[in-house]
N, C-alpha and C. Protein backbone atom coordinates (compact mmCIF):
# COMPACT_ATOMS: atom_id res chain seq x y z
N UNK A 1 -29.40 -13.27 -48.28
CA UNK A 1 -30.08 -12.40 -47.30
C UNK A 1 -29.82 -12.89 -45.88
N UNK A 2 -29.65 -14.36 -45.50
CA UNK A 2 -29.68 -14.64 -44.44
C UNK A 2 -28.32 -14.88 -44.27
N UNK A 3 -27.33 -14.94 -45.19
CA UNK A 3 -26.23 -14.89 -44.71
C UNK A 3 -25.88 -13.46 -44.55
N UNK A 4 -25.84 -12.78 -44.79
CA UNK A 4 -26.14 -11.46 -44.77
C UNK A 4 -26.40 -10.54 -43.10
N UNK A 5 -27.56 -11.27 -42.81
CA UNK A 5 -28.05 -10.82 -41.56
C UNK A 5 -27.18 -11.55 -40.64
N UNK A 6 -26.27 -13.06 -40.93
CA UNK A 6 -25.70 -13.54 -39.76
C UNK A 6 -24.51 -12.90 -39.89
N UNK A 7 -23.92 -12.40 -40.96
CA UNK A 7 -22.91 -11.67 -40.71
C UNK A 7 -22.85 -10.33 -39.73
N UNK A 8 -23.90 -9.50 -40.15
CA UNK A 8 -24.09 -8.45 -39.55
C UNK A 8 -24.36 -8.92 -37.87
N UNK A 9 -25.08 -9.64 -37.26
CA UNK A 9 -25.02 -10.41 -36.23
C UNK A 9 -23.23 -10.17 -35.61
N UNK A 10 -23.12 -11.00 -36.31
CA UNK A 10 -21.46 -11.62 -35.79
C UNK A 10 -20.84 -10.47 -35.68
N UNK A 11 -20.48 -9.48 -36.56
CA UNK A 11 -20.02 -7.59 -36.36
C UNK A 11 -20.30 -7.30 -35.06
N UNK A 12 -21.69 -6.97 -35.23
CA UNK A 12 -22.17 -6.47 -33.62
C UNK A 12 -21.82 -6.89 -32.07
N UNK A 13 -21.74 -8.87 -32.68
CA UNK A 13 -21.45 -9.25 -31.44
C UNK A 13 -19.85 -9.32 -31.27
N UNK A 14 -19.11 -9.04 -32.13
CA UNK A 14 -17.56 -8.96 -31.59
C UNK A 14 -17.28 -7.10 -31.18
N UNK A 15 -18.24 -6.33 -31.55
CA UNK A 15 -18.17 -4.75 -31.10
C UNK A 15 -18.57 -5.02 -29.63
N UNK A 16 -19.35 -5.95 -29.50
CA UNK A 16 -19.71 -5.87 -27.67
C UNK A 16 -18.57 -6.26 -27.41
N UNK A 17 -18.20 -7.40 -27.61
CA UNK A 17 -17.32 -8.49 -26.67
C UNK A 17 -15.58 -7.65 -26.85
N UNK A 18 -15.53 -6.87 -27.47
CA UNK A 18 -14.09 -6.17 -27.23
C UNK A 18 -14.00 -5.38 -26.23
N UNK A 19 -15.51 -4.42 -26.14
CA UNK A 19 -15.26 -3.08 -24.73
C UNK A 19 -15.33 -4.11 -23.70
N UNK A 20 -16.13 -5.43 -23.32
CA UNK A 20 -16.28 -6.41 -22.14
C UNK A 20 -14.60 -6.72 -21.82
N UNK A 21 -14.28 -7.51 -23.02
CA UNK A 21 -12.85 -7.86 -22.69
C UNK A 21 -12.02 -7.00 -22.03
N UNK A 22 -12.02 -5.56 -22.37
CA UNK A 22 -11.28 -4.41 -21.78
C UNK A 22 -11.57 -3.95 -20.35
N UNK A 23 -13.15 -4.15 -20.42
CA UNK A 23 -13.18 -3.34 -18.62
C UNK A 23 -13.20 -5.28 -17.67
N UNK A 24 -13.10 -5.99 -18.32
CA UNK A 24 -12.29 -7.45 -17.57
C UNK A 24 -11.33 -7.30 -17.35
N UNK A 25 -10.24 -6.85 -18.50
CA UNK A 25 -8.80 -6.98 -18.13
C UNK A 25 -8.58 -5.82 -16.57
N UNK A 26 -9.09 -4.54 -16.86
CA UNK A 26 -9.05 -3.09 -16.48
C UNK A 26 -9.34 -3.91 -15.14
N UNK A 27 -10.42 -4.44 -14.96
CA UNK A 27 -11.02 -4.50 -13.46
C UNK A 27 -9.56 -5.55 -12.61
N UNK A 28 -9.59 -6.79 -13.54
CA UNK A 28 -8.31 -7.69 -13.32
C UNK A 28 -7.13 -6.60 -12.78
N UNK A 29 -6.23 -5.82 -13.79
CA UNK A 29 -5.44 -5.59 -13.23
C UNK A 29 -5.43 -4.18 -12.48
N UNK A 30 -6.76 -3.51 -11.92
CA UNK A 30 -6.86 -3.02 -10.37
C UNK A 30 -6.82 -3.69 -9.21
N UNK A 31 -7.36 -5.10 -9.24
CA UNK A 31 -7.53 -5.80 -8.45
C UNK A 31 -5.92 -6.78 -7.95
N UNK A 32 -5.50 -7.22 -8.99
CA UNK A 32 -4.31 -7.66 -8.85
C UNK A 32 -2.64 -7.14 -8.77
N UNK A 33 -2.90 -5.87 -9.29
CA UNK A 33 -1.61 -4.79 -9.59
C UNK A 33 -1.40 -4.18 -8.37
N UNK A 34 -2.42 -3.67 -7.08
CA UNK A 34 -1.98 -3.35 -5.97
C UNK A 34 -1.55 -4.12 -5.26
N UNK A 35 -2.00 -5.61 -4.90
CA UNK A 35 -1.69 -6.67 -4.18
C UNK A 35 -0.47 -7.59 -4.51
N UNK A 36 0.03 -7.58 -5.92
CA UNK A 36 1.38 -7.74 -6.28
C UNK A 36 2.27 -6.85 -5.94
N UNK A 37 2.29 -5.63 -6.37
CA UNK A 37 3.43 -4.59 -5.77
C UNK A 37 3.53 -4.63 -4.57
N UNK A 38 2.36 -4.79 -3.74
CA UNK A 38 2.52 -4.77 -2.00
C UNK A 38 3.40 -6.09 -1.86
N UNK A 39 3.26 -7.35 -2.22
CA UNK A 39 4.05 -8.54 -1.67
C UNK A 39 5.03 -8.45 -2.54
N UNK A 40 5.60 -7.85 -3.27
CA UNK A 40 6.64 -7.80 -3.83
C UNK A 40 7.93 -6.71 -2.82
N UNK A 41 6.92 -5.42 -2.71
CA UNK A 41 7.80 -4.99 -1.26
C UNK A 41 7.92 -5.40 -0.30
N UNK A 42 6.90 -6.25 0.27
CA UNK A 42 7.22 -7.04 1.77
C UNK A 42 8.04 -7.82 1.61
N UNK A 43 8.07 -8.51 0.39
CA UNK A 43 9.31 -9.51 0.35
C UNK A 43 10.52 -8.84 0.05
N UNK A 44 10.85 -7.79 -0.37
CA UNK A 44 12.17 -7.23 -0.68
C UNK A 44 12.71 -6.76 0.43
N UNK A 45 11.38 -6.13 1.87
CA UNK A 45 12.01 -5.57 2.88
C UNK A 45 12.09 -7.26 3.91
N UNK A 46 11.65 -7.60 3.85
CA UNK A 46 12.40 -9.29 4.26
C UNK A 46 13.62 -9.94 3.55
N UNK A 47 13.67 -9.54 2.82
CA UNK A 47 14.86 -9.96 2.38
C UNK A 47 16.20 -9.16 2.85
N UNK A 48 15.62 -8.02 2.54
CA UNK A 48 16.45 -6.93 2.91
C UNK A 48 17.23 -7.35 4.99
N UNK A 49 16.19 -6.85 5.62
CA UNK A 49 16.25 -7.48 6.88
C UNK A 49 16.96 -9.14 6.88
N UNK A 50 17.12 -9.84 6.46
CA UNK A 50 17.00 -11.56 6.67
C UNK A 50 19.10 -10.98 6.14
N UNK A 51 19.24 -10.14 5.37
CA UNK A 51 20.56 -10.10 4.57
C UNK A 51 21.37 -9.46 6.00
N UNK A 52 21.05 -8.63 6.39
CA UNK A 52 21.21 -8.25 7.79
C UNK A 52 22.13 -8.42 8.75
N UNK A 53 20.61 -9.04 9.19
CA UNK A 53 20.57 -9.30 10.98
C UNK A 53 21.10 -11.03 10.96
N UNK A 54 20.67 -12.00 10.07
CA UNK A 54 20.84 -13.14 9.74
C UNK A 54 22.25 -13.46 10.24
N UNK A 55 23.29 -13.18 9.09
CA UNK A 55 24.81 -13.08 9.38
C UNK A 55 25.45 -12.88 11.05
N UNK A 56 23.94 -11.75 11.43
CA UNK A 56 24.96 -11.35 12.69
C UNK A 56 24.26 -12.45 14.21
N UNK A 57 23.49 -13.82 13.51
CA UNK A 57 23.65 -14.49 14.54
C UNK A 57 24.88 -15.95 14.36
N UNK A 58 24.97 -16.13 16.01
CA UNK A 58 26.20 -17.50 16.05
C UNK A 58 25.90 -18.46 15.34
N UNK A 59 26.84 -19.04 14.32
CA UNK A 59 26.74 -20.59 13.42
C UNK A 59 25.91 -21.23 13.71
N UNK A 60 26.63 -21.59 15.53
CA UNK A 60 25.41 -23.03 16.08
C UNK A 60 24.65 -22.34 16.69
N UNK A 61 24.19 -21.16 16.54
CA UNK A 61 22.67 -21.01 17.17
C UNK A 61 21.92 -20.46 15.64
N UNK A 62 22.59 -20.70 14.28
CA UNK A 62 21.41 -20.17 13.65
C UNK A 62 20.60 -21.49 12.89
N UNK A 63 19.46 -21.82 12.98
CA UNK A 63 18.81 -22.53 12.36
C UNK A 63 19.16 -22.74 10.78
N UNK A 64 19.47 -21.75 10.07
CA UNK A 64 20.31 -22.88 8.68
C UNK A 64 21.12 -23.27 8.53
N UNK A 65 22.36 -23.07 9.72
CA UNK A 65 22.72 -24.08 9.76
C UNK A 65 22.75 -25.30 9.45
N UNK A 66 21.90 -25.52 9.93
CA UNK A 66 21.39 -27.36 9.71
C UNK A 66 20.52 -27.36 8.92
N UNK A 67 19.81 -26.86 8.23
CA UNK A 67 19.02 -26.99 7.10
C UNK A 67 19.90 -26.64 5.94
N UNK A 68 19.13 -27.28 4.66
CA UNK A 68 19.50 -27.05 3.68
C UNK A 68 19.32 -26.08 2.35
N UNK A 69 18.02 -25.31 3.10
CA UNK A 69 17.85 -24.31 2.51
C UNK A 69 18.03 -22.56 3.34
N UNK A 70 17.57 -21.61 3.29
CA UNK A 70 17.26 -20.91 4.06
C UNK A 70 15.73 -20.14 3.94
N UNK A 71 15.84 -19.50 5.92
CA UNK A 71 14.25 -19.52 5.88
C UNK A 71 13.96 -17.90 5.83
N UNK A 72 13.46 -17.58 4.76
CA UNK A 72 12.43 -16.38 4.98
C UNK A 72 11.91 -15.69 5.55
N UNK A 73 12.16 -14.74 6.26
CA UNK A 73 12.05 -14.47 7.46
C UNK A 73 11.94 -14.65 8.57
N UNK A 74 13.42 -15.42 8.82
CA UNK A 74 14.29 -15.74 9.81
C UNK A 74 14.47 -14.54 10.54
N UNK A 75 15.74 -13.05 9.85
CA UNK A 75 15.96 -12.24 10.01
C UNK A 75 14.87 -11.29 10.85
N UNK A 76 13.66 -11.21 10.26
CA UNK A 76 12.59 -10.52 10.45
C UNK A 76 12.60 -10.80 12.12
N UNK A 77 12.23 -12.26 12.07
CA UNK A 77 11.97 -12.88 13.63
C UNK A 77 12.27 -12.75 14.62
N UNK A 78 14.23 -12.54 14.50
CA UNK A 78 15.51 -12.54 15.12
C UNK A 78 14.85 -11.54 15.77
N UNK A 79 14.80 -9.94 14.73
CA UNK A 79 14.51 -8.79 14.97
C UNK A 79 13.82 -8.36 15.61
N UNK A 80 12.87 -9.00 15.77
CA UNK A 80 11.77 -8.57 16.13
C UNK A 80 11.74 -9.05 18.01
N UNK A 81 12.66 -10.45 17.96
CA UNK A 81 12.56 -10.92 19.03
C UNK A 81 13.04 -10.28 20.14
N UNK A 82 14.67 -9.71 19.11
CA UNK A 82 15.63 -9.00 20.25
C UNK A 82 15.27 -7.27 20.63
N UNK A 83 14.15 -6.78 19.86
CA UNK A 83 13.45 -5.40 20.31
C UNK A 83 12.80 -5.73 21.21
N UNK A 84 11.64 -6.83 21.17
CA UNK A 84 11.14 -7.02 22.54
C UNK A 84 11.63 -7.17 23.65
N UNK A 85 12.96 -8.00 23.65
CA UNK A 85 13.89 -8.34 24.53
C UNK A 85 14.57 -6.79 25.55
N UNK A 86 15.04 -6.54 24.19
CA UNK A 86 15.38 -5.00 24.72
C UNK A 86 14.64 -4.33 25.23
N UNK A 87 13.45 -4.05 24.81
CA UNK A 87 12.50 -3.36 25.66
C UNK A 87 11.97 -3.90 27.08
N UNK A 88 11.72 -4.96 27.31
CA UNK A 88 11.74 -5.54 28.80
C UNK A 88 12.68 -5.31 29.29
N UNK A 89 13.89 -5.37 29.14
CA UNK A 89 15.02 -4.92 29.81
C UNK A 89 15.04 -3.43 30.04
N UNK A 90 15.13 -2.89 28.91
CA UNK A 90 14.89 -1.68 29.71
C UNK A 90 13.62 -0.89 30.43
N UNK A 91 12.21 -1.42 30.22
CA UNK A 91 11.58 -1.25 31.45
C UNK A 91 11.75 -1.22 32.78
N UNK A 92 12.86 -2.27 33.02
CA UNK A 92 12.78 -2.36 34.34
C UNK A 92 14.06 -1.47 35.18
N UNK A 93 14.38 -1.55 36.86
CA UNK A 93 15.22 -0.13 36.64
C UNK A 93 16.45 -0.06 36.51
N UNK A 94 17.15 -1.50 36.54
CA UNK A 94 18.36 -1.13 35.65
C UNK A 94 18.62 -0.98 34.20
N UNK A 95 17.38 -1.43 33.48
CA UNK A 95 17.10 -0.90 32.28
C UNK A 95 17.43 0.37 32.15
N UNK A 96 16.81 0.63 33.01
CA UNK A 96 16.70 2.22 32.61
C UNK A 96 17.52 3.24 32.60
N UNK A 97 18.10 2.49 34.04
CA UNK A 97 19.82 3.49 34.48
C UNK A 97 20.52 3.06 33.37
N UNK A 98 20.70 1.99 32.74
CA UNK A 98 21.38 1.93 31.96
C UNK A 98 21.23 3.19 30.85
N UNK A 99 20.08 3.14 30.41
CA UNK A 99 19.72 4.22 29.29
C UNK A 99 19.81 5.74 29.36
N UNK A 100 19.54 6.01 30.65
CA UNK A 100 19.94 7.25 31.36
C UNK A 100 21.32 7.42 31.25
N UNK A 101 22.49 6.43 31.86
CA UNK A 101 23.79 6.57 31.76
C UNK A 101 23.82 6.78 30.03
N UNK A 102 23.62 5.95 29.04
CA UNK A 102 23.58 5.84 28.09
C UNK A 102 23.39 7.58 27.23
N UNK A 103 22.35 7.91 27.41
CA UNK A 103 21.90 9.56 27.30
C UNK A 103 22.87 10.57 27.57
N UNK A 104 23.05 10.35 29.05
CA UNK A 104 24.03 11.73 29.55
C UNK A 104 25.17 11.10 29.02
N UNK A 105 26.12 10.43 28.38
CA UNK A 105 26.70 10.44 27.87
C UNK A 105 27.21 11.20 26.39
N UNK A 106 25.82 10.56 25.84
CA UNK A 106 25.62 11.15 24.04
C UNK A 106 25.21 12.45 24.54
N UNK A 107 24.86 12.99 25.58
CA UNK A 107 24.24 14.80 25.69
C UNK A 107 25.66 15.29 25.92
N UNK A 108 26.90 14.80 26.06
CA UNK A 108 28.35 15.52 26.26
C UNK A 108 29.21 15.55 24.78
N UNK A 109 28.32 15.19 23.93
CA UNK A 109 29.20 14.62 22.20
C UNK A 109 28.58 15.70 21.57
N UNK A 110 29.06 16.82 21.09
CA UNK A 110 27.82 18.20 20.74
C UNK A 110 27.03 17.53 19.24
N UNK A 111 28.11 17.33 18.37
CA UNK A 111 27.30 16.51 17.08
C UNK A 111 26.46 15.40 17.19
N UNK A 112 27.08 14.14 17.78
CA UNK A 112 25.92 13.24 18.46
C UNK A 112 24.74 13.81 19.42
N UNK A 113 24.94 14.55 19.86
CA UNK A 113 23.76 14.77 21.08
C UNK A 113 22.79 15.58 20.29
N UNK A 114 22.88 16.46 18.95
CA UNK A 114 21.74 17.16 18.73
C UNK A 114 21.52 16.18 17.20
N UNK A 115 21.82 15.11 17.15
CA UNK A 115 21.44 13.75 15.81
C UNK A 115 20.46 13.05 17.08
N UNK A 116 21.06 12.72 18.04
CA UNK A 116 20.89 11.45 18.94
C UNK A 116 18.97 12.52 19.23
N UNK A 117 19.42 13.64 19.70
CA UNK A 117 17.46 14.06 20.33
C UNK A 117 17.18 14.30 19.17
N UNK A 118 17.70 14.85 18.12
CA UNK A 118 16.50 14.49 17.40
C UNK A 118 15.71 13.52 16.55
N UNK A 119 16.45 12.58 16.56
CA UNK A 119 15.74 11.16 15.89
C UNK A 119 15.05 10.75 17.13
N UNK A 120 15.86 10.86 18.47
CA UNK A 120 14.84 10.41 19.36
C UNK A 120 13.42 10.99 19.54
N UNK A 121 13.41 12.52 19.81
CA UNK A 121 12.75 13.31 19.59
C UNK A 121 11.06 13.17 18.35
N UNK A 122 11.76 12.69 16.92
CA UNK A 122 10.74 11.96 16.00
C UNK A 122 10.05 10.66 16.40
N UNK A 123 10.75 9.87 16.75
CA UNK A 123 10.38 8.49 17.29
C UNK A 123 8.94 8.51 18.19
N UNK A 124 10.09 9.39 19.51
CA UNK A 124 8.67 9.65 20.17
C UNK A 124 7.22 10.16 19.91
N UNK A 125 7.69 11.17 18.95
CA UNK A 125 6.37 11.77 18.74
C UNK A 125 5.13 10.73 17.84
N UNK A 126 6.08 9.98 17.27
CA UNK A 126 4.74 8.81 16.44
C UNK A 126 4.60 7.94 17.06
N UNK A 127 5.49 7.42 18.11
CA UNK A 127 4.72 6.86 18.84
C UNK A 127 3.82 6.88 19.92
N UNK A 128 4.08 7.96 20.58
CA UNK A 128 2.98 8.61 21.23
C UNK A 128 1.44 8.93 20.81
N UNK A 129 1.88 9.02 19.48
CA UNK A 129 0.62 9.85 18.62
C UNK A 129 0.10 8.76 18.09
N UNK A 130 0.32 7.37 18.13
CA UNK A 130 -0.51 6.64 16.91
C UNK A 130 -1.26 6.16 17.35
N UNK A 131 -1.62 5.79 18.60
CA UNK A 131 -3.34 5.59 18.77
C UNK A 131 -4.06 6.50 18.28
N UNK A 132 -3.46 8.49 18.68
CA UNK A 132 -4.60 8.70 18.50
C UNK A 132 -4.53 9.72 17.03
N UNK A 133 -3.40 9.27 16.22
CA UNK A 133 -3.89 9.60 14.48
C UNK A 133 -4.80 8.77 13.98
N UNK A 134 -4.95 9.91 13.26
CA UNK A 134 -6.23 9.78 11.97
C UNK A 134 -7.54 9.03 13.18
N UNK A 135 -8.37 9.34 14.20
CA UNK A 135 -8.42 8.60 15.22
C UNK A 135 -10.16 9.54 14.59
N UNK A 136 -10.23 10.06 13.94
CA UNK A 136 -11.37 11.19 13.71
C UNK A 136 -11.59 12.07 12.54
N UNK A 137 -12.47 11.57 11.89
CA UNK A 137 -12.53 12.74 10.39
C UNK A 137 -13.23 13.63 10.80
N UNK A 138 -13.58 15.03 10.78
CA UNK A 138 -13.74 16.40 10.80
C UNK A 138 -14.13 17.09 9.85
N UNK A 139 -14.87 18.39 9.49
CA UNK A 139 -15.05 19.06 8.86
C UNK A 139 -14.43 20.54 9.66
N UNK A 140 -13.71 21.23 8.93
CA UNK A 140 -13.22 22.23 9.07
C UNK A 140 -13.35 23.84 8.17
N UNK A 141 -13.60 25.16 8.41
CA UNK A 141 -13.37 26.25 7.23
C UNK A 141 -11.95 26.53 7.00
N UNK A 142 -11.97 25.90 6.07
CA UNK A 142 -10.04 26.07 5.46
C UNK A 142 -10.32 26.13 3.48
N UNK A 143 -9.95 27.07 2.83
CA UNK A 143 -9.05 28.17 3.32
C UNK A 143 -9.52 29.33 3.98
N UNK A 144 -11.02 29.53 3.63
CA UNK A 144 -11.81 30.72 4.27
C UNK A 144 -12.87 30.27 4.72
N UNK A 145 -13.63 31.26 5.72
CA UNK A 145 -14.92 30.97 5.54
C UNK A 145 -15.96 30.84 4.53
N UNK A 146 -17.03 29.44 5.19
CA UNK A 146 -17.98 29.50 4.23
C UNK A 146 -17.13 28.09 2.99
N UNK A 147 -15.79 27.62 3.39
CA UNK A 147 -15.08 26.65 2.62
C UNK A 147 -15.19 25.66 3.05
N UNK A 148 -15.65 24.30 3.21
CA UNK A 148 -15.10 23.69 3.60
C UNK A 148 -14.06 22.36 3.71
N UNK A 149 -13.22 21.59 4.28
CA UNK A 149 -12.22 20.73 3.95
C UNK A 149 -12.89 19.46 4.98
N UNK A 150 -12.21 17.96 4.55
CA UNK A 150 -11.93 17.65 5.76
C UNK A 150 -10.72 17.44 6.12
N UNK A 151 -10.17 17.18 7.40
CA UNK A 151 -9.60 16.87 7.84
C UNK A 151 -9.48 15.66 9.03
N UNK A 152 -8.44 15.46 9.96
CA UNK A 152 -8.50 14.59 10.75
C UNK A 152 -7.84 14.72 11.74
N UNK A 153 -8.34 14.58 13.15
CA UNK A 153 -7.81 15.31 14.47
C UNK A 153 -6.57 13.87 14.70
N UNK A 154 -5.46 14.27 14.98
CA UNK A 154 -4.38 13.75 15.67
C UNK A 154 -4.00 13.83 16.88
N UNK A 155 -4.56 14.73 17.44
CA UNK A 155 -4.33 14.79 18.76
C UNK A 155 -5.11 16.26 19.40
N UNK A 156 -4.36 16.33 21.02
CA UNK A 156 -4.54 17.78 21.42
C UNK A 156 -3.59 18.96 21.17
N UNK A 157 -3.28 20.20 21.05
CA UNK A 157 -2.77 20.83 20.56
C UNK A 157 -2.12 21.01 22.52
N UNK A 158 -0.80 21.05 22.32
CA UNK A 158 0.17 20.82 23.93
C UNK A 158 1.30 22.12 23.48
N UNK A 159 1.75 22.19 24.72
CA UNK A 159 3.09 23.22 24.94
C UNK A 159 3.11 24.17 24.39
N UNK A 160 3.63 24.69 23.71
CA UNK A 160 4.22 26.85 23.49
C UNK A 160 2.80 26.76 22.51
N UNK A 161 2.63 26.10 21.78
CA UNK A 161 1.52 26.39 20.25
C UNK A 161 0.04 26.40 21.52
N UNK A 162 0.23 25.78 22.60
CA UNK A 162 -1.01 25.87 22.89
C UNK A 162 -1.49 26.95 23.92
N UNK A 163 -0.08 27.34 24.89
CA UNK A 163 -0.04 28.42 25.69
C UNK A 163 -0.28 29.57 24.96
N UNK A 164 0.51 29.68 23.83
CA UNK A 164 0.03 30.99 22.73
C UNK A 164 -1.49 31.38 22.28
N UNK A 165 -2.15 30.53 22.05
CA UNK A 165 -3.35 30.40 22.07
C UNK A 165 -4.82 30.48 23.15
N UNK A 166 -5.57 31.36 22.51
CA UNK A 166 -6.17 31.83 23.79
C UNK A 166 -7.89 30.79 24.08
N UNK A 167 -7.45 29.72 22.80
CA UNK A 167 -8.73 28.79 22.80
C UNK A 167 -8.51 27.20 22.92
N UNK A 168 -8.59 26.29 23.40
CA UNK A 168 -8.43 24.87 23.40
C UNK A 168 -8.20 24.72 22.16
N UNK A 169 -7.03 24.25 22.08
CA UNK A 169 -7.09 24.12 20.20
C UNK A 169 -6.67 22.23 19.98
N UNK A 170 -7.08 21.86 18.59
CA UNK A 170 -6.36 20.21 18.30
C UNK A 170 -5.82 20.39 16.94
N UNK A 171 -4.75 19.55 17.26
CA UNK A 171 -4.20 19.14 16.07
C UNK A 171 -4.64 18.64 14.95
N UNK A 172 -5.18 19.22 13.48
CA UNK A 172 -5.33 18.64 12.25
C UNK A 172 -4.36 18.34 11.16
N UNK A 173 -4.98 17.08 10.88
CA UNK A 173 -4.01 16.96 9.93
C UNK A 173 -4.91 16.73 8.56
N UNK A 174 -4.95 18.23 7.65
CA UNK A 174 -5.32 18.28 6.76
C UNK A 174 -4.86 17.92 5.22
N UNK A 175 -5.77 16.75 4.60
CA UNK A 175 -4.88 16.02 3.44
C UNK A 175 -5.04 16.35 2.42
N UNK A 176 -3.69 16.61 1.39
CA UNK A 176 -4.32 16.78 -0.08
C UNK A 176 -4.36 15.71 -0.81
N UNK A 177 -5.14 16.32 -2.23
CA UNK A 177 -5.73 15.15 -3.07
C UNK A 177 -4.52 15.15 -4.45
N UNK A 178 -4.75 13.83 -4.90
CA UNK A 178 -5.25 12.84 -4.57
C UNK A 178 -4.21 12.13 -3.82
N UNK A 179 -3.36 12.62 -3.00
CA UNK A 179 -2.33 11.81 -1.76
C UNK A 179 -2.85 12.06 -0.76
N UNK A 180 -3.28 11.39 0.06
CA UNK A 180 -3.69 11.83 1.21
C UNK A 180 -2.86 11.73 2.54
N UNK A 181 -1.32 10.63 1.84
CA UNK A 181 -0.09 10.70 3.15
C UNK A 181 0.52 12.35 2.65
N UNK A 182 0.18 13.44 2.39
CA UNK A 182 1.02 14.46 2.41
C UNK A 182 -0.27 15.18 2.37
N UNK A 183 0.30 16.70 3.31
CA UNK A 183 -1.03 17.62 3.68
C UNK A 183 -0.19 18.71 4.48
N UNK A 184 -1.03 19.20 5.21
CA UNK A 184 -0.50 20.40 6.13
C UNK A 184 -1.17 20.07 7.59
N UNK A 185 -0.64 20.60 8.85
CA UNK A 185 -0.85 20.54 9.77
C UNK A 185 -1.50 21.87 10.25
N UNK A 186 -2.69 21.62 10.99
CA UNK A 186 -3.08 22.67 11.23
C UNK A 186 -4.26 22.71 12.64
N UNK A 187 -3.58 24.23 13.67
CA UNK A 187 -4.15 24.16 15.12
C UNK A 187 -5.26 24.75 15.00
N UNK A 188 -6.44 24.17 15.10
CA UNK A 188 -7.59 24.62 14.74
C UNK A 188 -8.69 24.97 16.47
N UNK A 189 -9.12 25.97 17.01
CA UNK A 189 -10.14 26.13 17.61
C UNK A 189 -10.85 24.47 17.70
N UNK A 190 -10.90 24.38 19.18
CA UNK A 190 -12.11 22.91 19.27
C UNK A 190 -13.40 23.30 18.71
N UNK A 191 -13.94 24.35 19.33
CA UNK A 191 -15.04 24.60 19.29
C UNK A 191 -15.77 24.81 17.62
N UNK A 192 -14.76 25.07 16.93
CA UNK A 192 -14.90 25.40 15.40
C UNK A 192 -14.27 24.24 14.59
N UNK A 193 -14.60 22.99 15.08
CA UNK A 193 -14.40 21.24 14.80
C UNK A 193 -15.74 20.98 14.58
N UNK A 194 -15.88 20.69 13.07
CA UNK A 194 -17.60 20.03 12.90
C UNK A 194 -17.26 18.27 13.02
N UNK A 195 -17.28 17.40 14.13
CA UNK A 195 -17.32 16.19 13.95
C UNK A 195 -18.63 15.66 12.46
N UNK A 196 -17.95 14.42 11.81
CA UNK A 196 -18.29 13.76 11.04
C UNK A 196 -18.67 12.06 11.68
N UNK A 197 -20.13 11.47 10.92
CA UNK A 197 -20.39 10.89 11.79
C UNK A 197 -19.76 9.05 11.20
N UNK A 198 -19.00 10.03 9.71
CA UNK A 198 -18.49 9.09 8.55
C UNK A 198 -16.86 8.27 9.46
N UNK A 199 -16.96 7.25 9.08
CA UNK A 199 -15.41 6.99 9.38
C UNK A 199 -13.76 7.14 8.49
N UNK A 200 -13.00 6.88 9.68
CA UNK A 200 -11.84 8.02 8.99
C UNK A 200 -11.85 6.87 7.78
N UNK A 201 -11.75 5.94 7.21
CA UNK A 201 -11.43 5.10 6.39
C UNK A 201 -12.42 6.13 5.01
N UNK A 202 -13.63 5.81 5.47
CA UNK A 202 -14.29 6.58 4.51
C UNK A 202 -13.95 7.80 3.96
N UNK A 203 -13.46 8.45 4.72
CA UNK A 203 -13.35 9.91 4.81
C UNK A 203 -12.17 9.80 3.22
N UNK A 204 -11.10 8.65 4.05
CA UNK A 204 -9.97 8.92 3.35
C UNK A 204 -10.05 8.64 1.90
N UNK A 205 -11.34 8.11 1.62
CA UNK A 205 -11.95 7.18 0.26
C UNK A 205 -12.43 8.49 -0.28
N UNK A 206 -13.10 9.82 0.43
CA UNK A 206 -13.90 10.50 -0.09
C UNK A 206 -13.02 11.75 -0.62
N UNK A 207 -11.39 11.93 -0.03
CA UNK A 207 -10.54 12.64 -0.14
C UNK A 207 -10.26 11.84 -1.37
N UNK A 208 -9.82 10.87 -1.70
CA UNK A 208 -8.68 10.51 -2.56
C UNK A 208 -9.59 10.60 -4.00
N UNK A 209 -11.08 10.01 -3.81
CA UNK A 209 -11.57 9.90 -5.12
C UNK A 209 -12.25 11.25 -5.72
């Protein structure tokens, strides 16, 4: 009888301890499966970069040279150093003539000149824009009235889209689920912008889940 009851005991307690083991592992590898794949790409795009730019500095000016191993984002560094570089230089105003000469040049090459504005053309626009993306979560009526979405103001709505328009309008950038880097863009009335008092982080937590 009493072996009996310790058996039945022991049943029960390995029926608990299997679903535990499972939402352990489950929780484990949410927690660890995003943060591996992420340093697994940072290191591939360092590597990537270091395969590079590395090669294209002088013998005796590159530091492995003289070491015996090589360093890990070396390349990265180089890179990073000689954009800054470049960019002080061209701030200032022979920087600039330079870049100007540089321009009206590529604007006389018909195939280069409409590659050359428009990558330039993209560039600018994100960088202009990234202070003020995703800078604001929103409530909006999309698809109809009486619907509502959120979204997130990117900016002010500027040039022909805004002259056409007979109301102050801003730029949304409305996300679908469950991706929230892909969505539609859309010029929405200011005045018909319900600010949210949630932050965009949240927001983006409340879209995805």
């Amino acid at each position: 009888m009493v072996r009996q009851k310790l058996k039945s005991s022991g049943t029960v307690s390995a029926k608990k301890l299997i679903p535990r083991i499972r939402r352990y592992f489950l929780a484990g590898f949410l927690v660890t499966a995003p943060l591996g794949i992420t340093a697994l790409i940072a290191w591939w795009i360092i590597n990537f970069i270091d395969e590079w730019v590395t090669p294209l500095v002088p013998t005796k000016y590159n530091p492995e040279t003289y070491l015996p191993f090589s360093l890990p984002g070396l390349g990265l560094l180089i890179l990073f150093i000689s954009l800054t570089l470049i960019g002080a230089l061209t701030a200032g105003l022979m920087g600039r003539w330079v870049v100007r000469t540089g321009e009206r040049i590529l604007n006389r090459m018909p195939v280069v000149r409409s590659v050359y504005s428009a990558i330039k053309q993209i560039f600018e626009t994100i960088l202009a824009q990234q202070s003020n993306a995703f800078r604001e979560a929103v409530l909006i009526e999309y698809p109809r009235r009486g619907i509502w979405a959120i979204g997130f103001i990117t900016g002010t709505t500027k040039g022909e889209v805004q002259n056409l328009t007979l109301e102050e309008t801003v730029n949304i950038f409305l996300p679908t689920t469950p991706n929230p880097t892909s969505g539609f863009l859309l010029f929405v009335p200011r005045e018909e912008v319900v600010p949210l008092d949630m932050s965009v982080e949240e927001a983006v937590k409340m879209v995805i889940s």
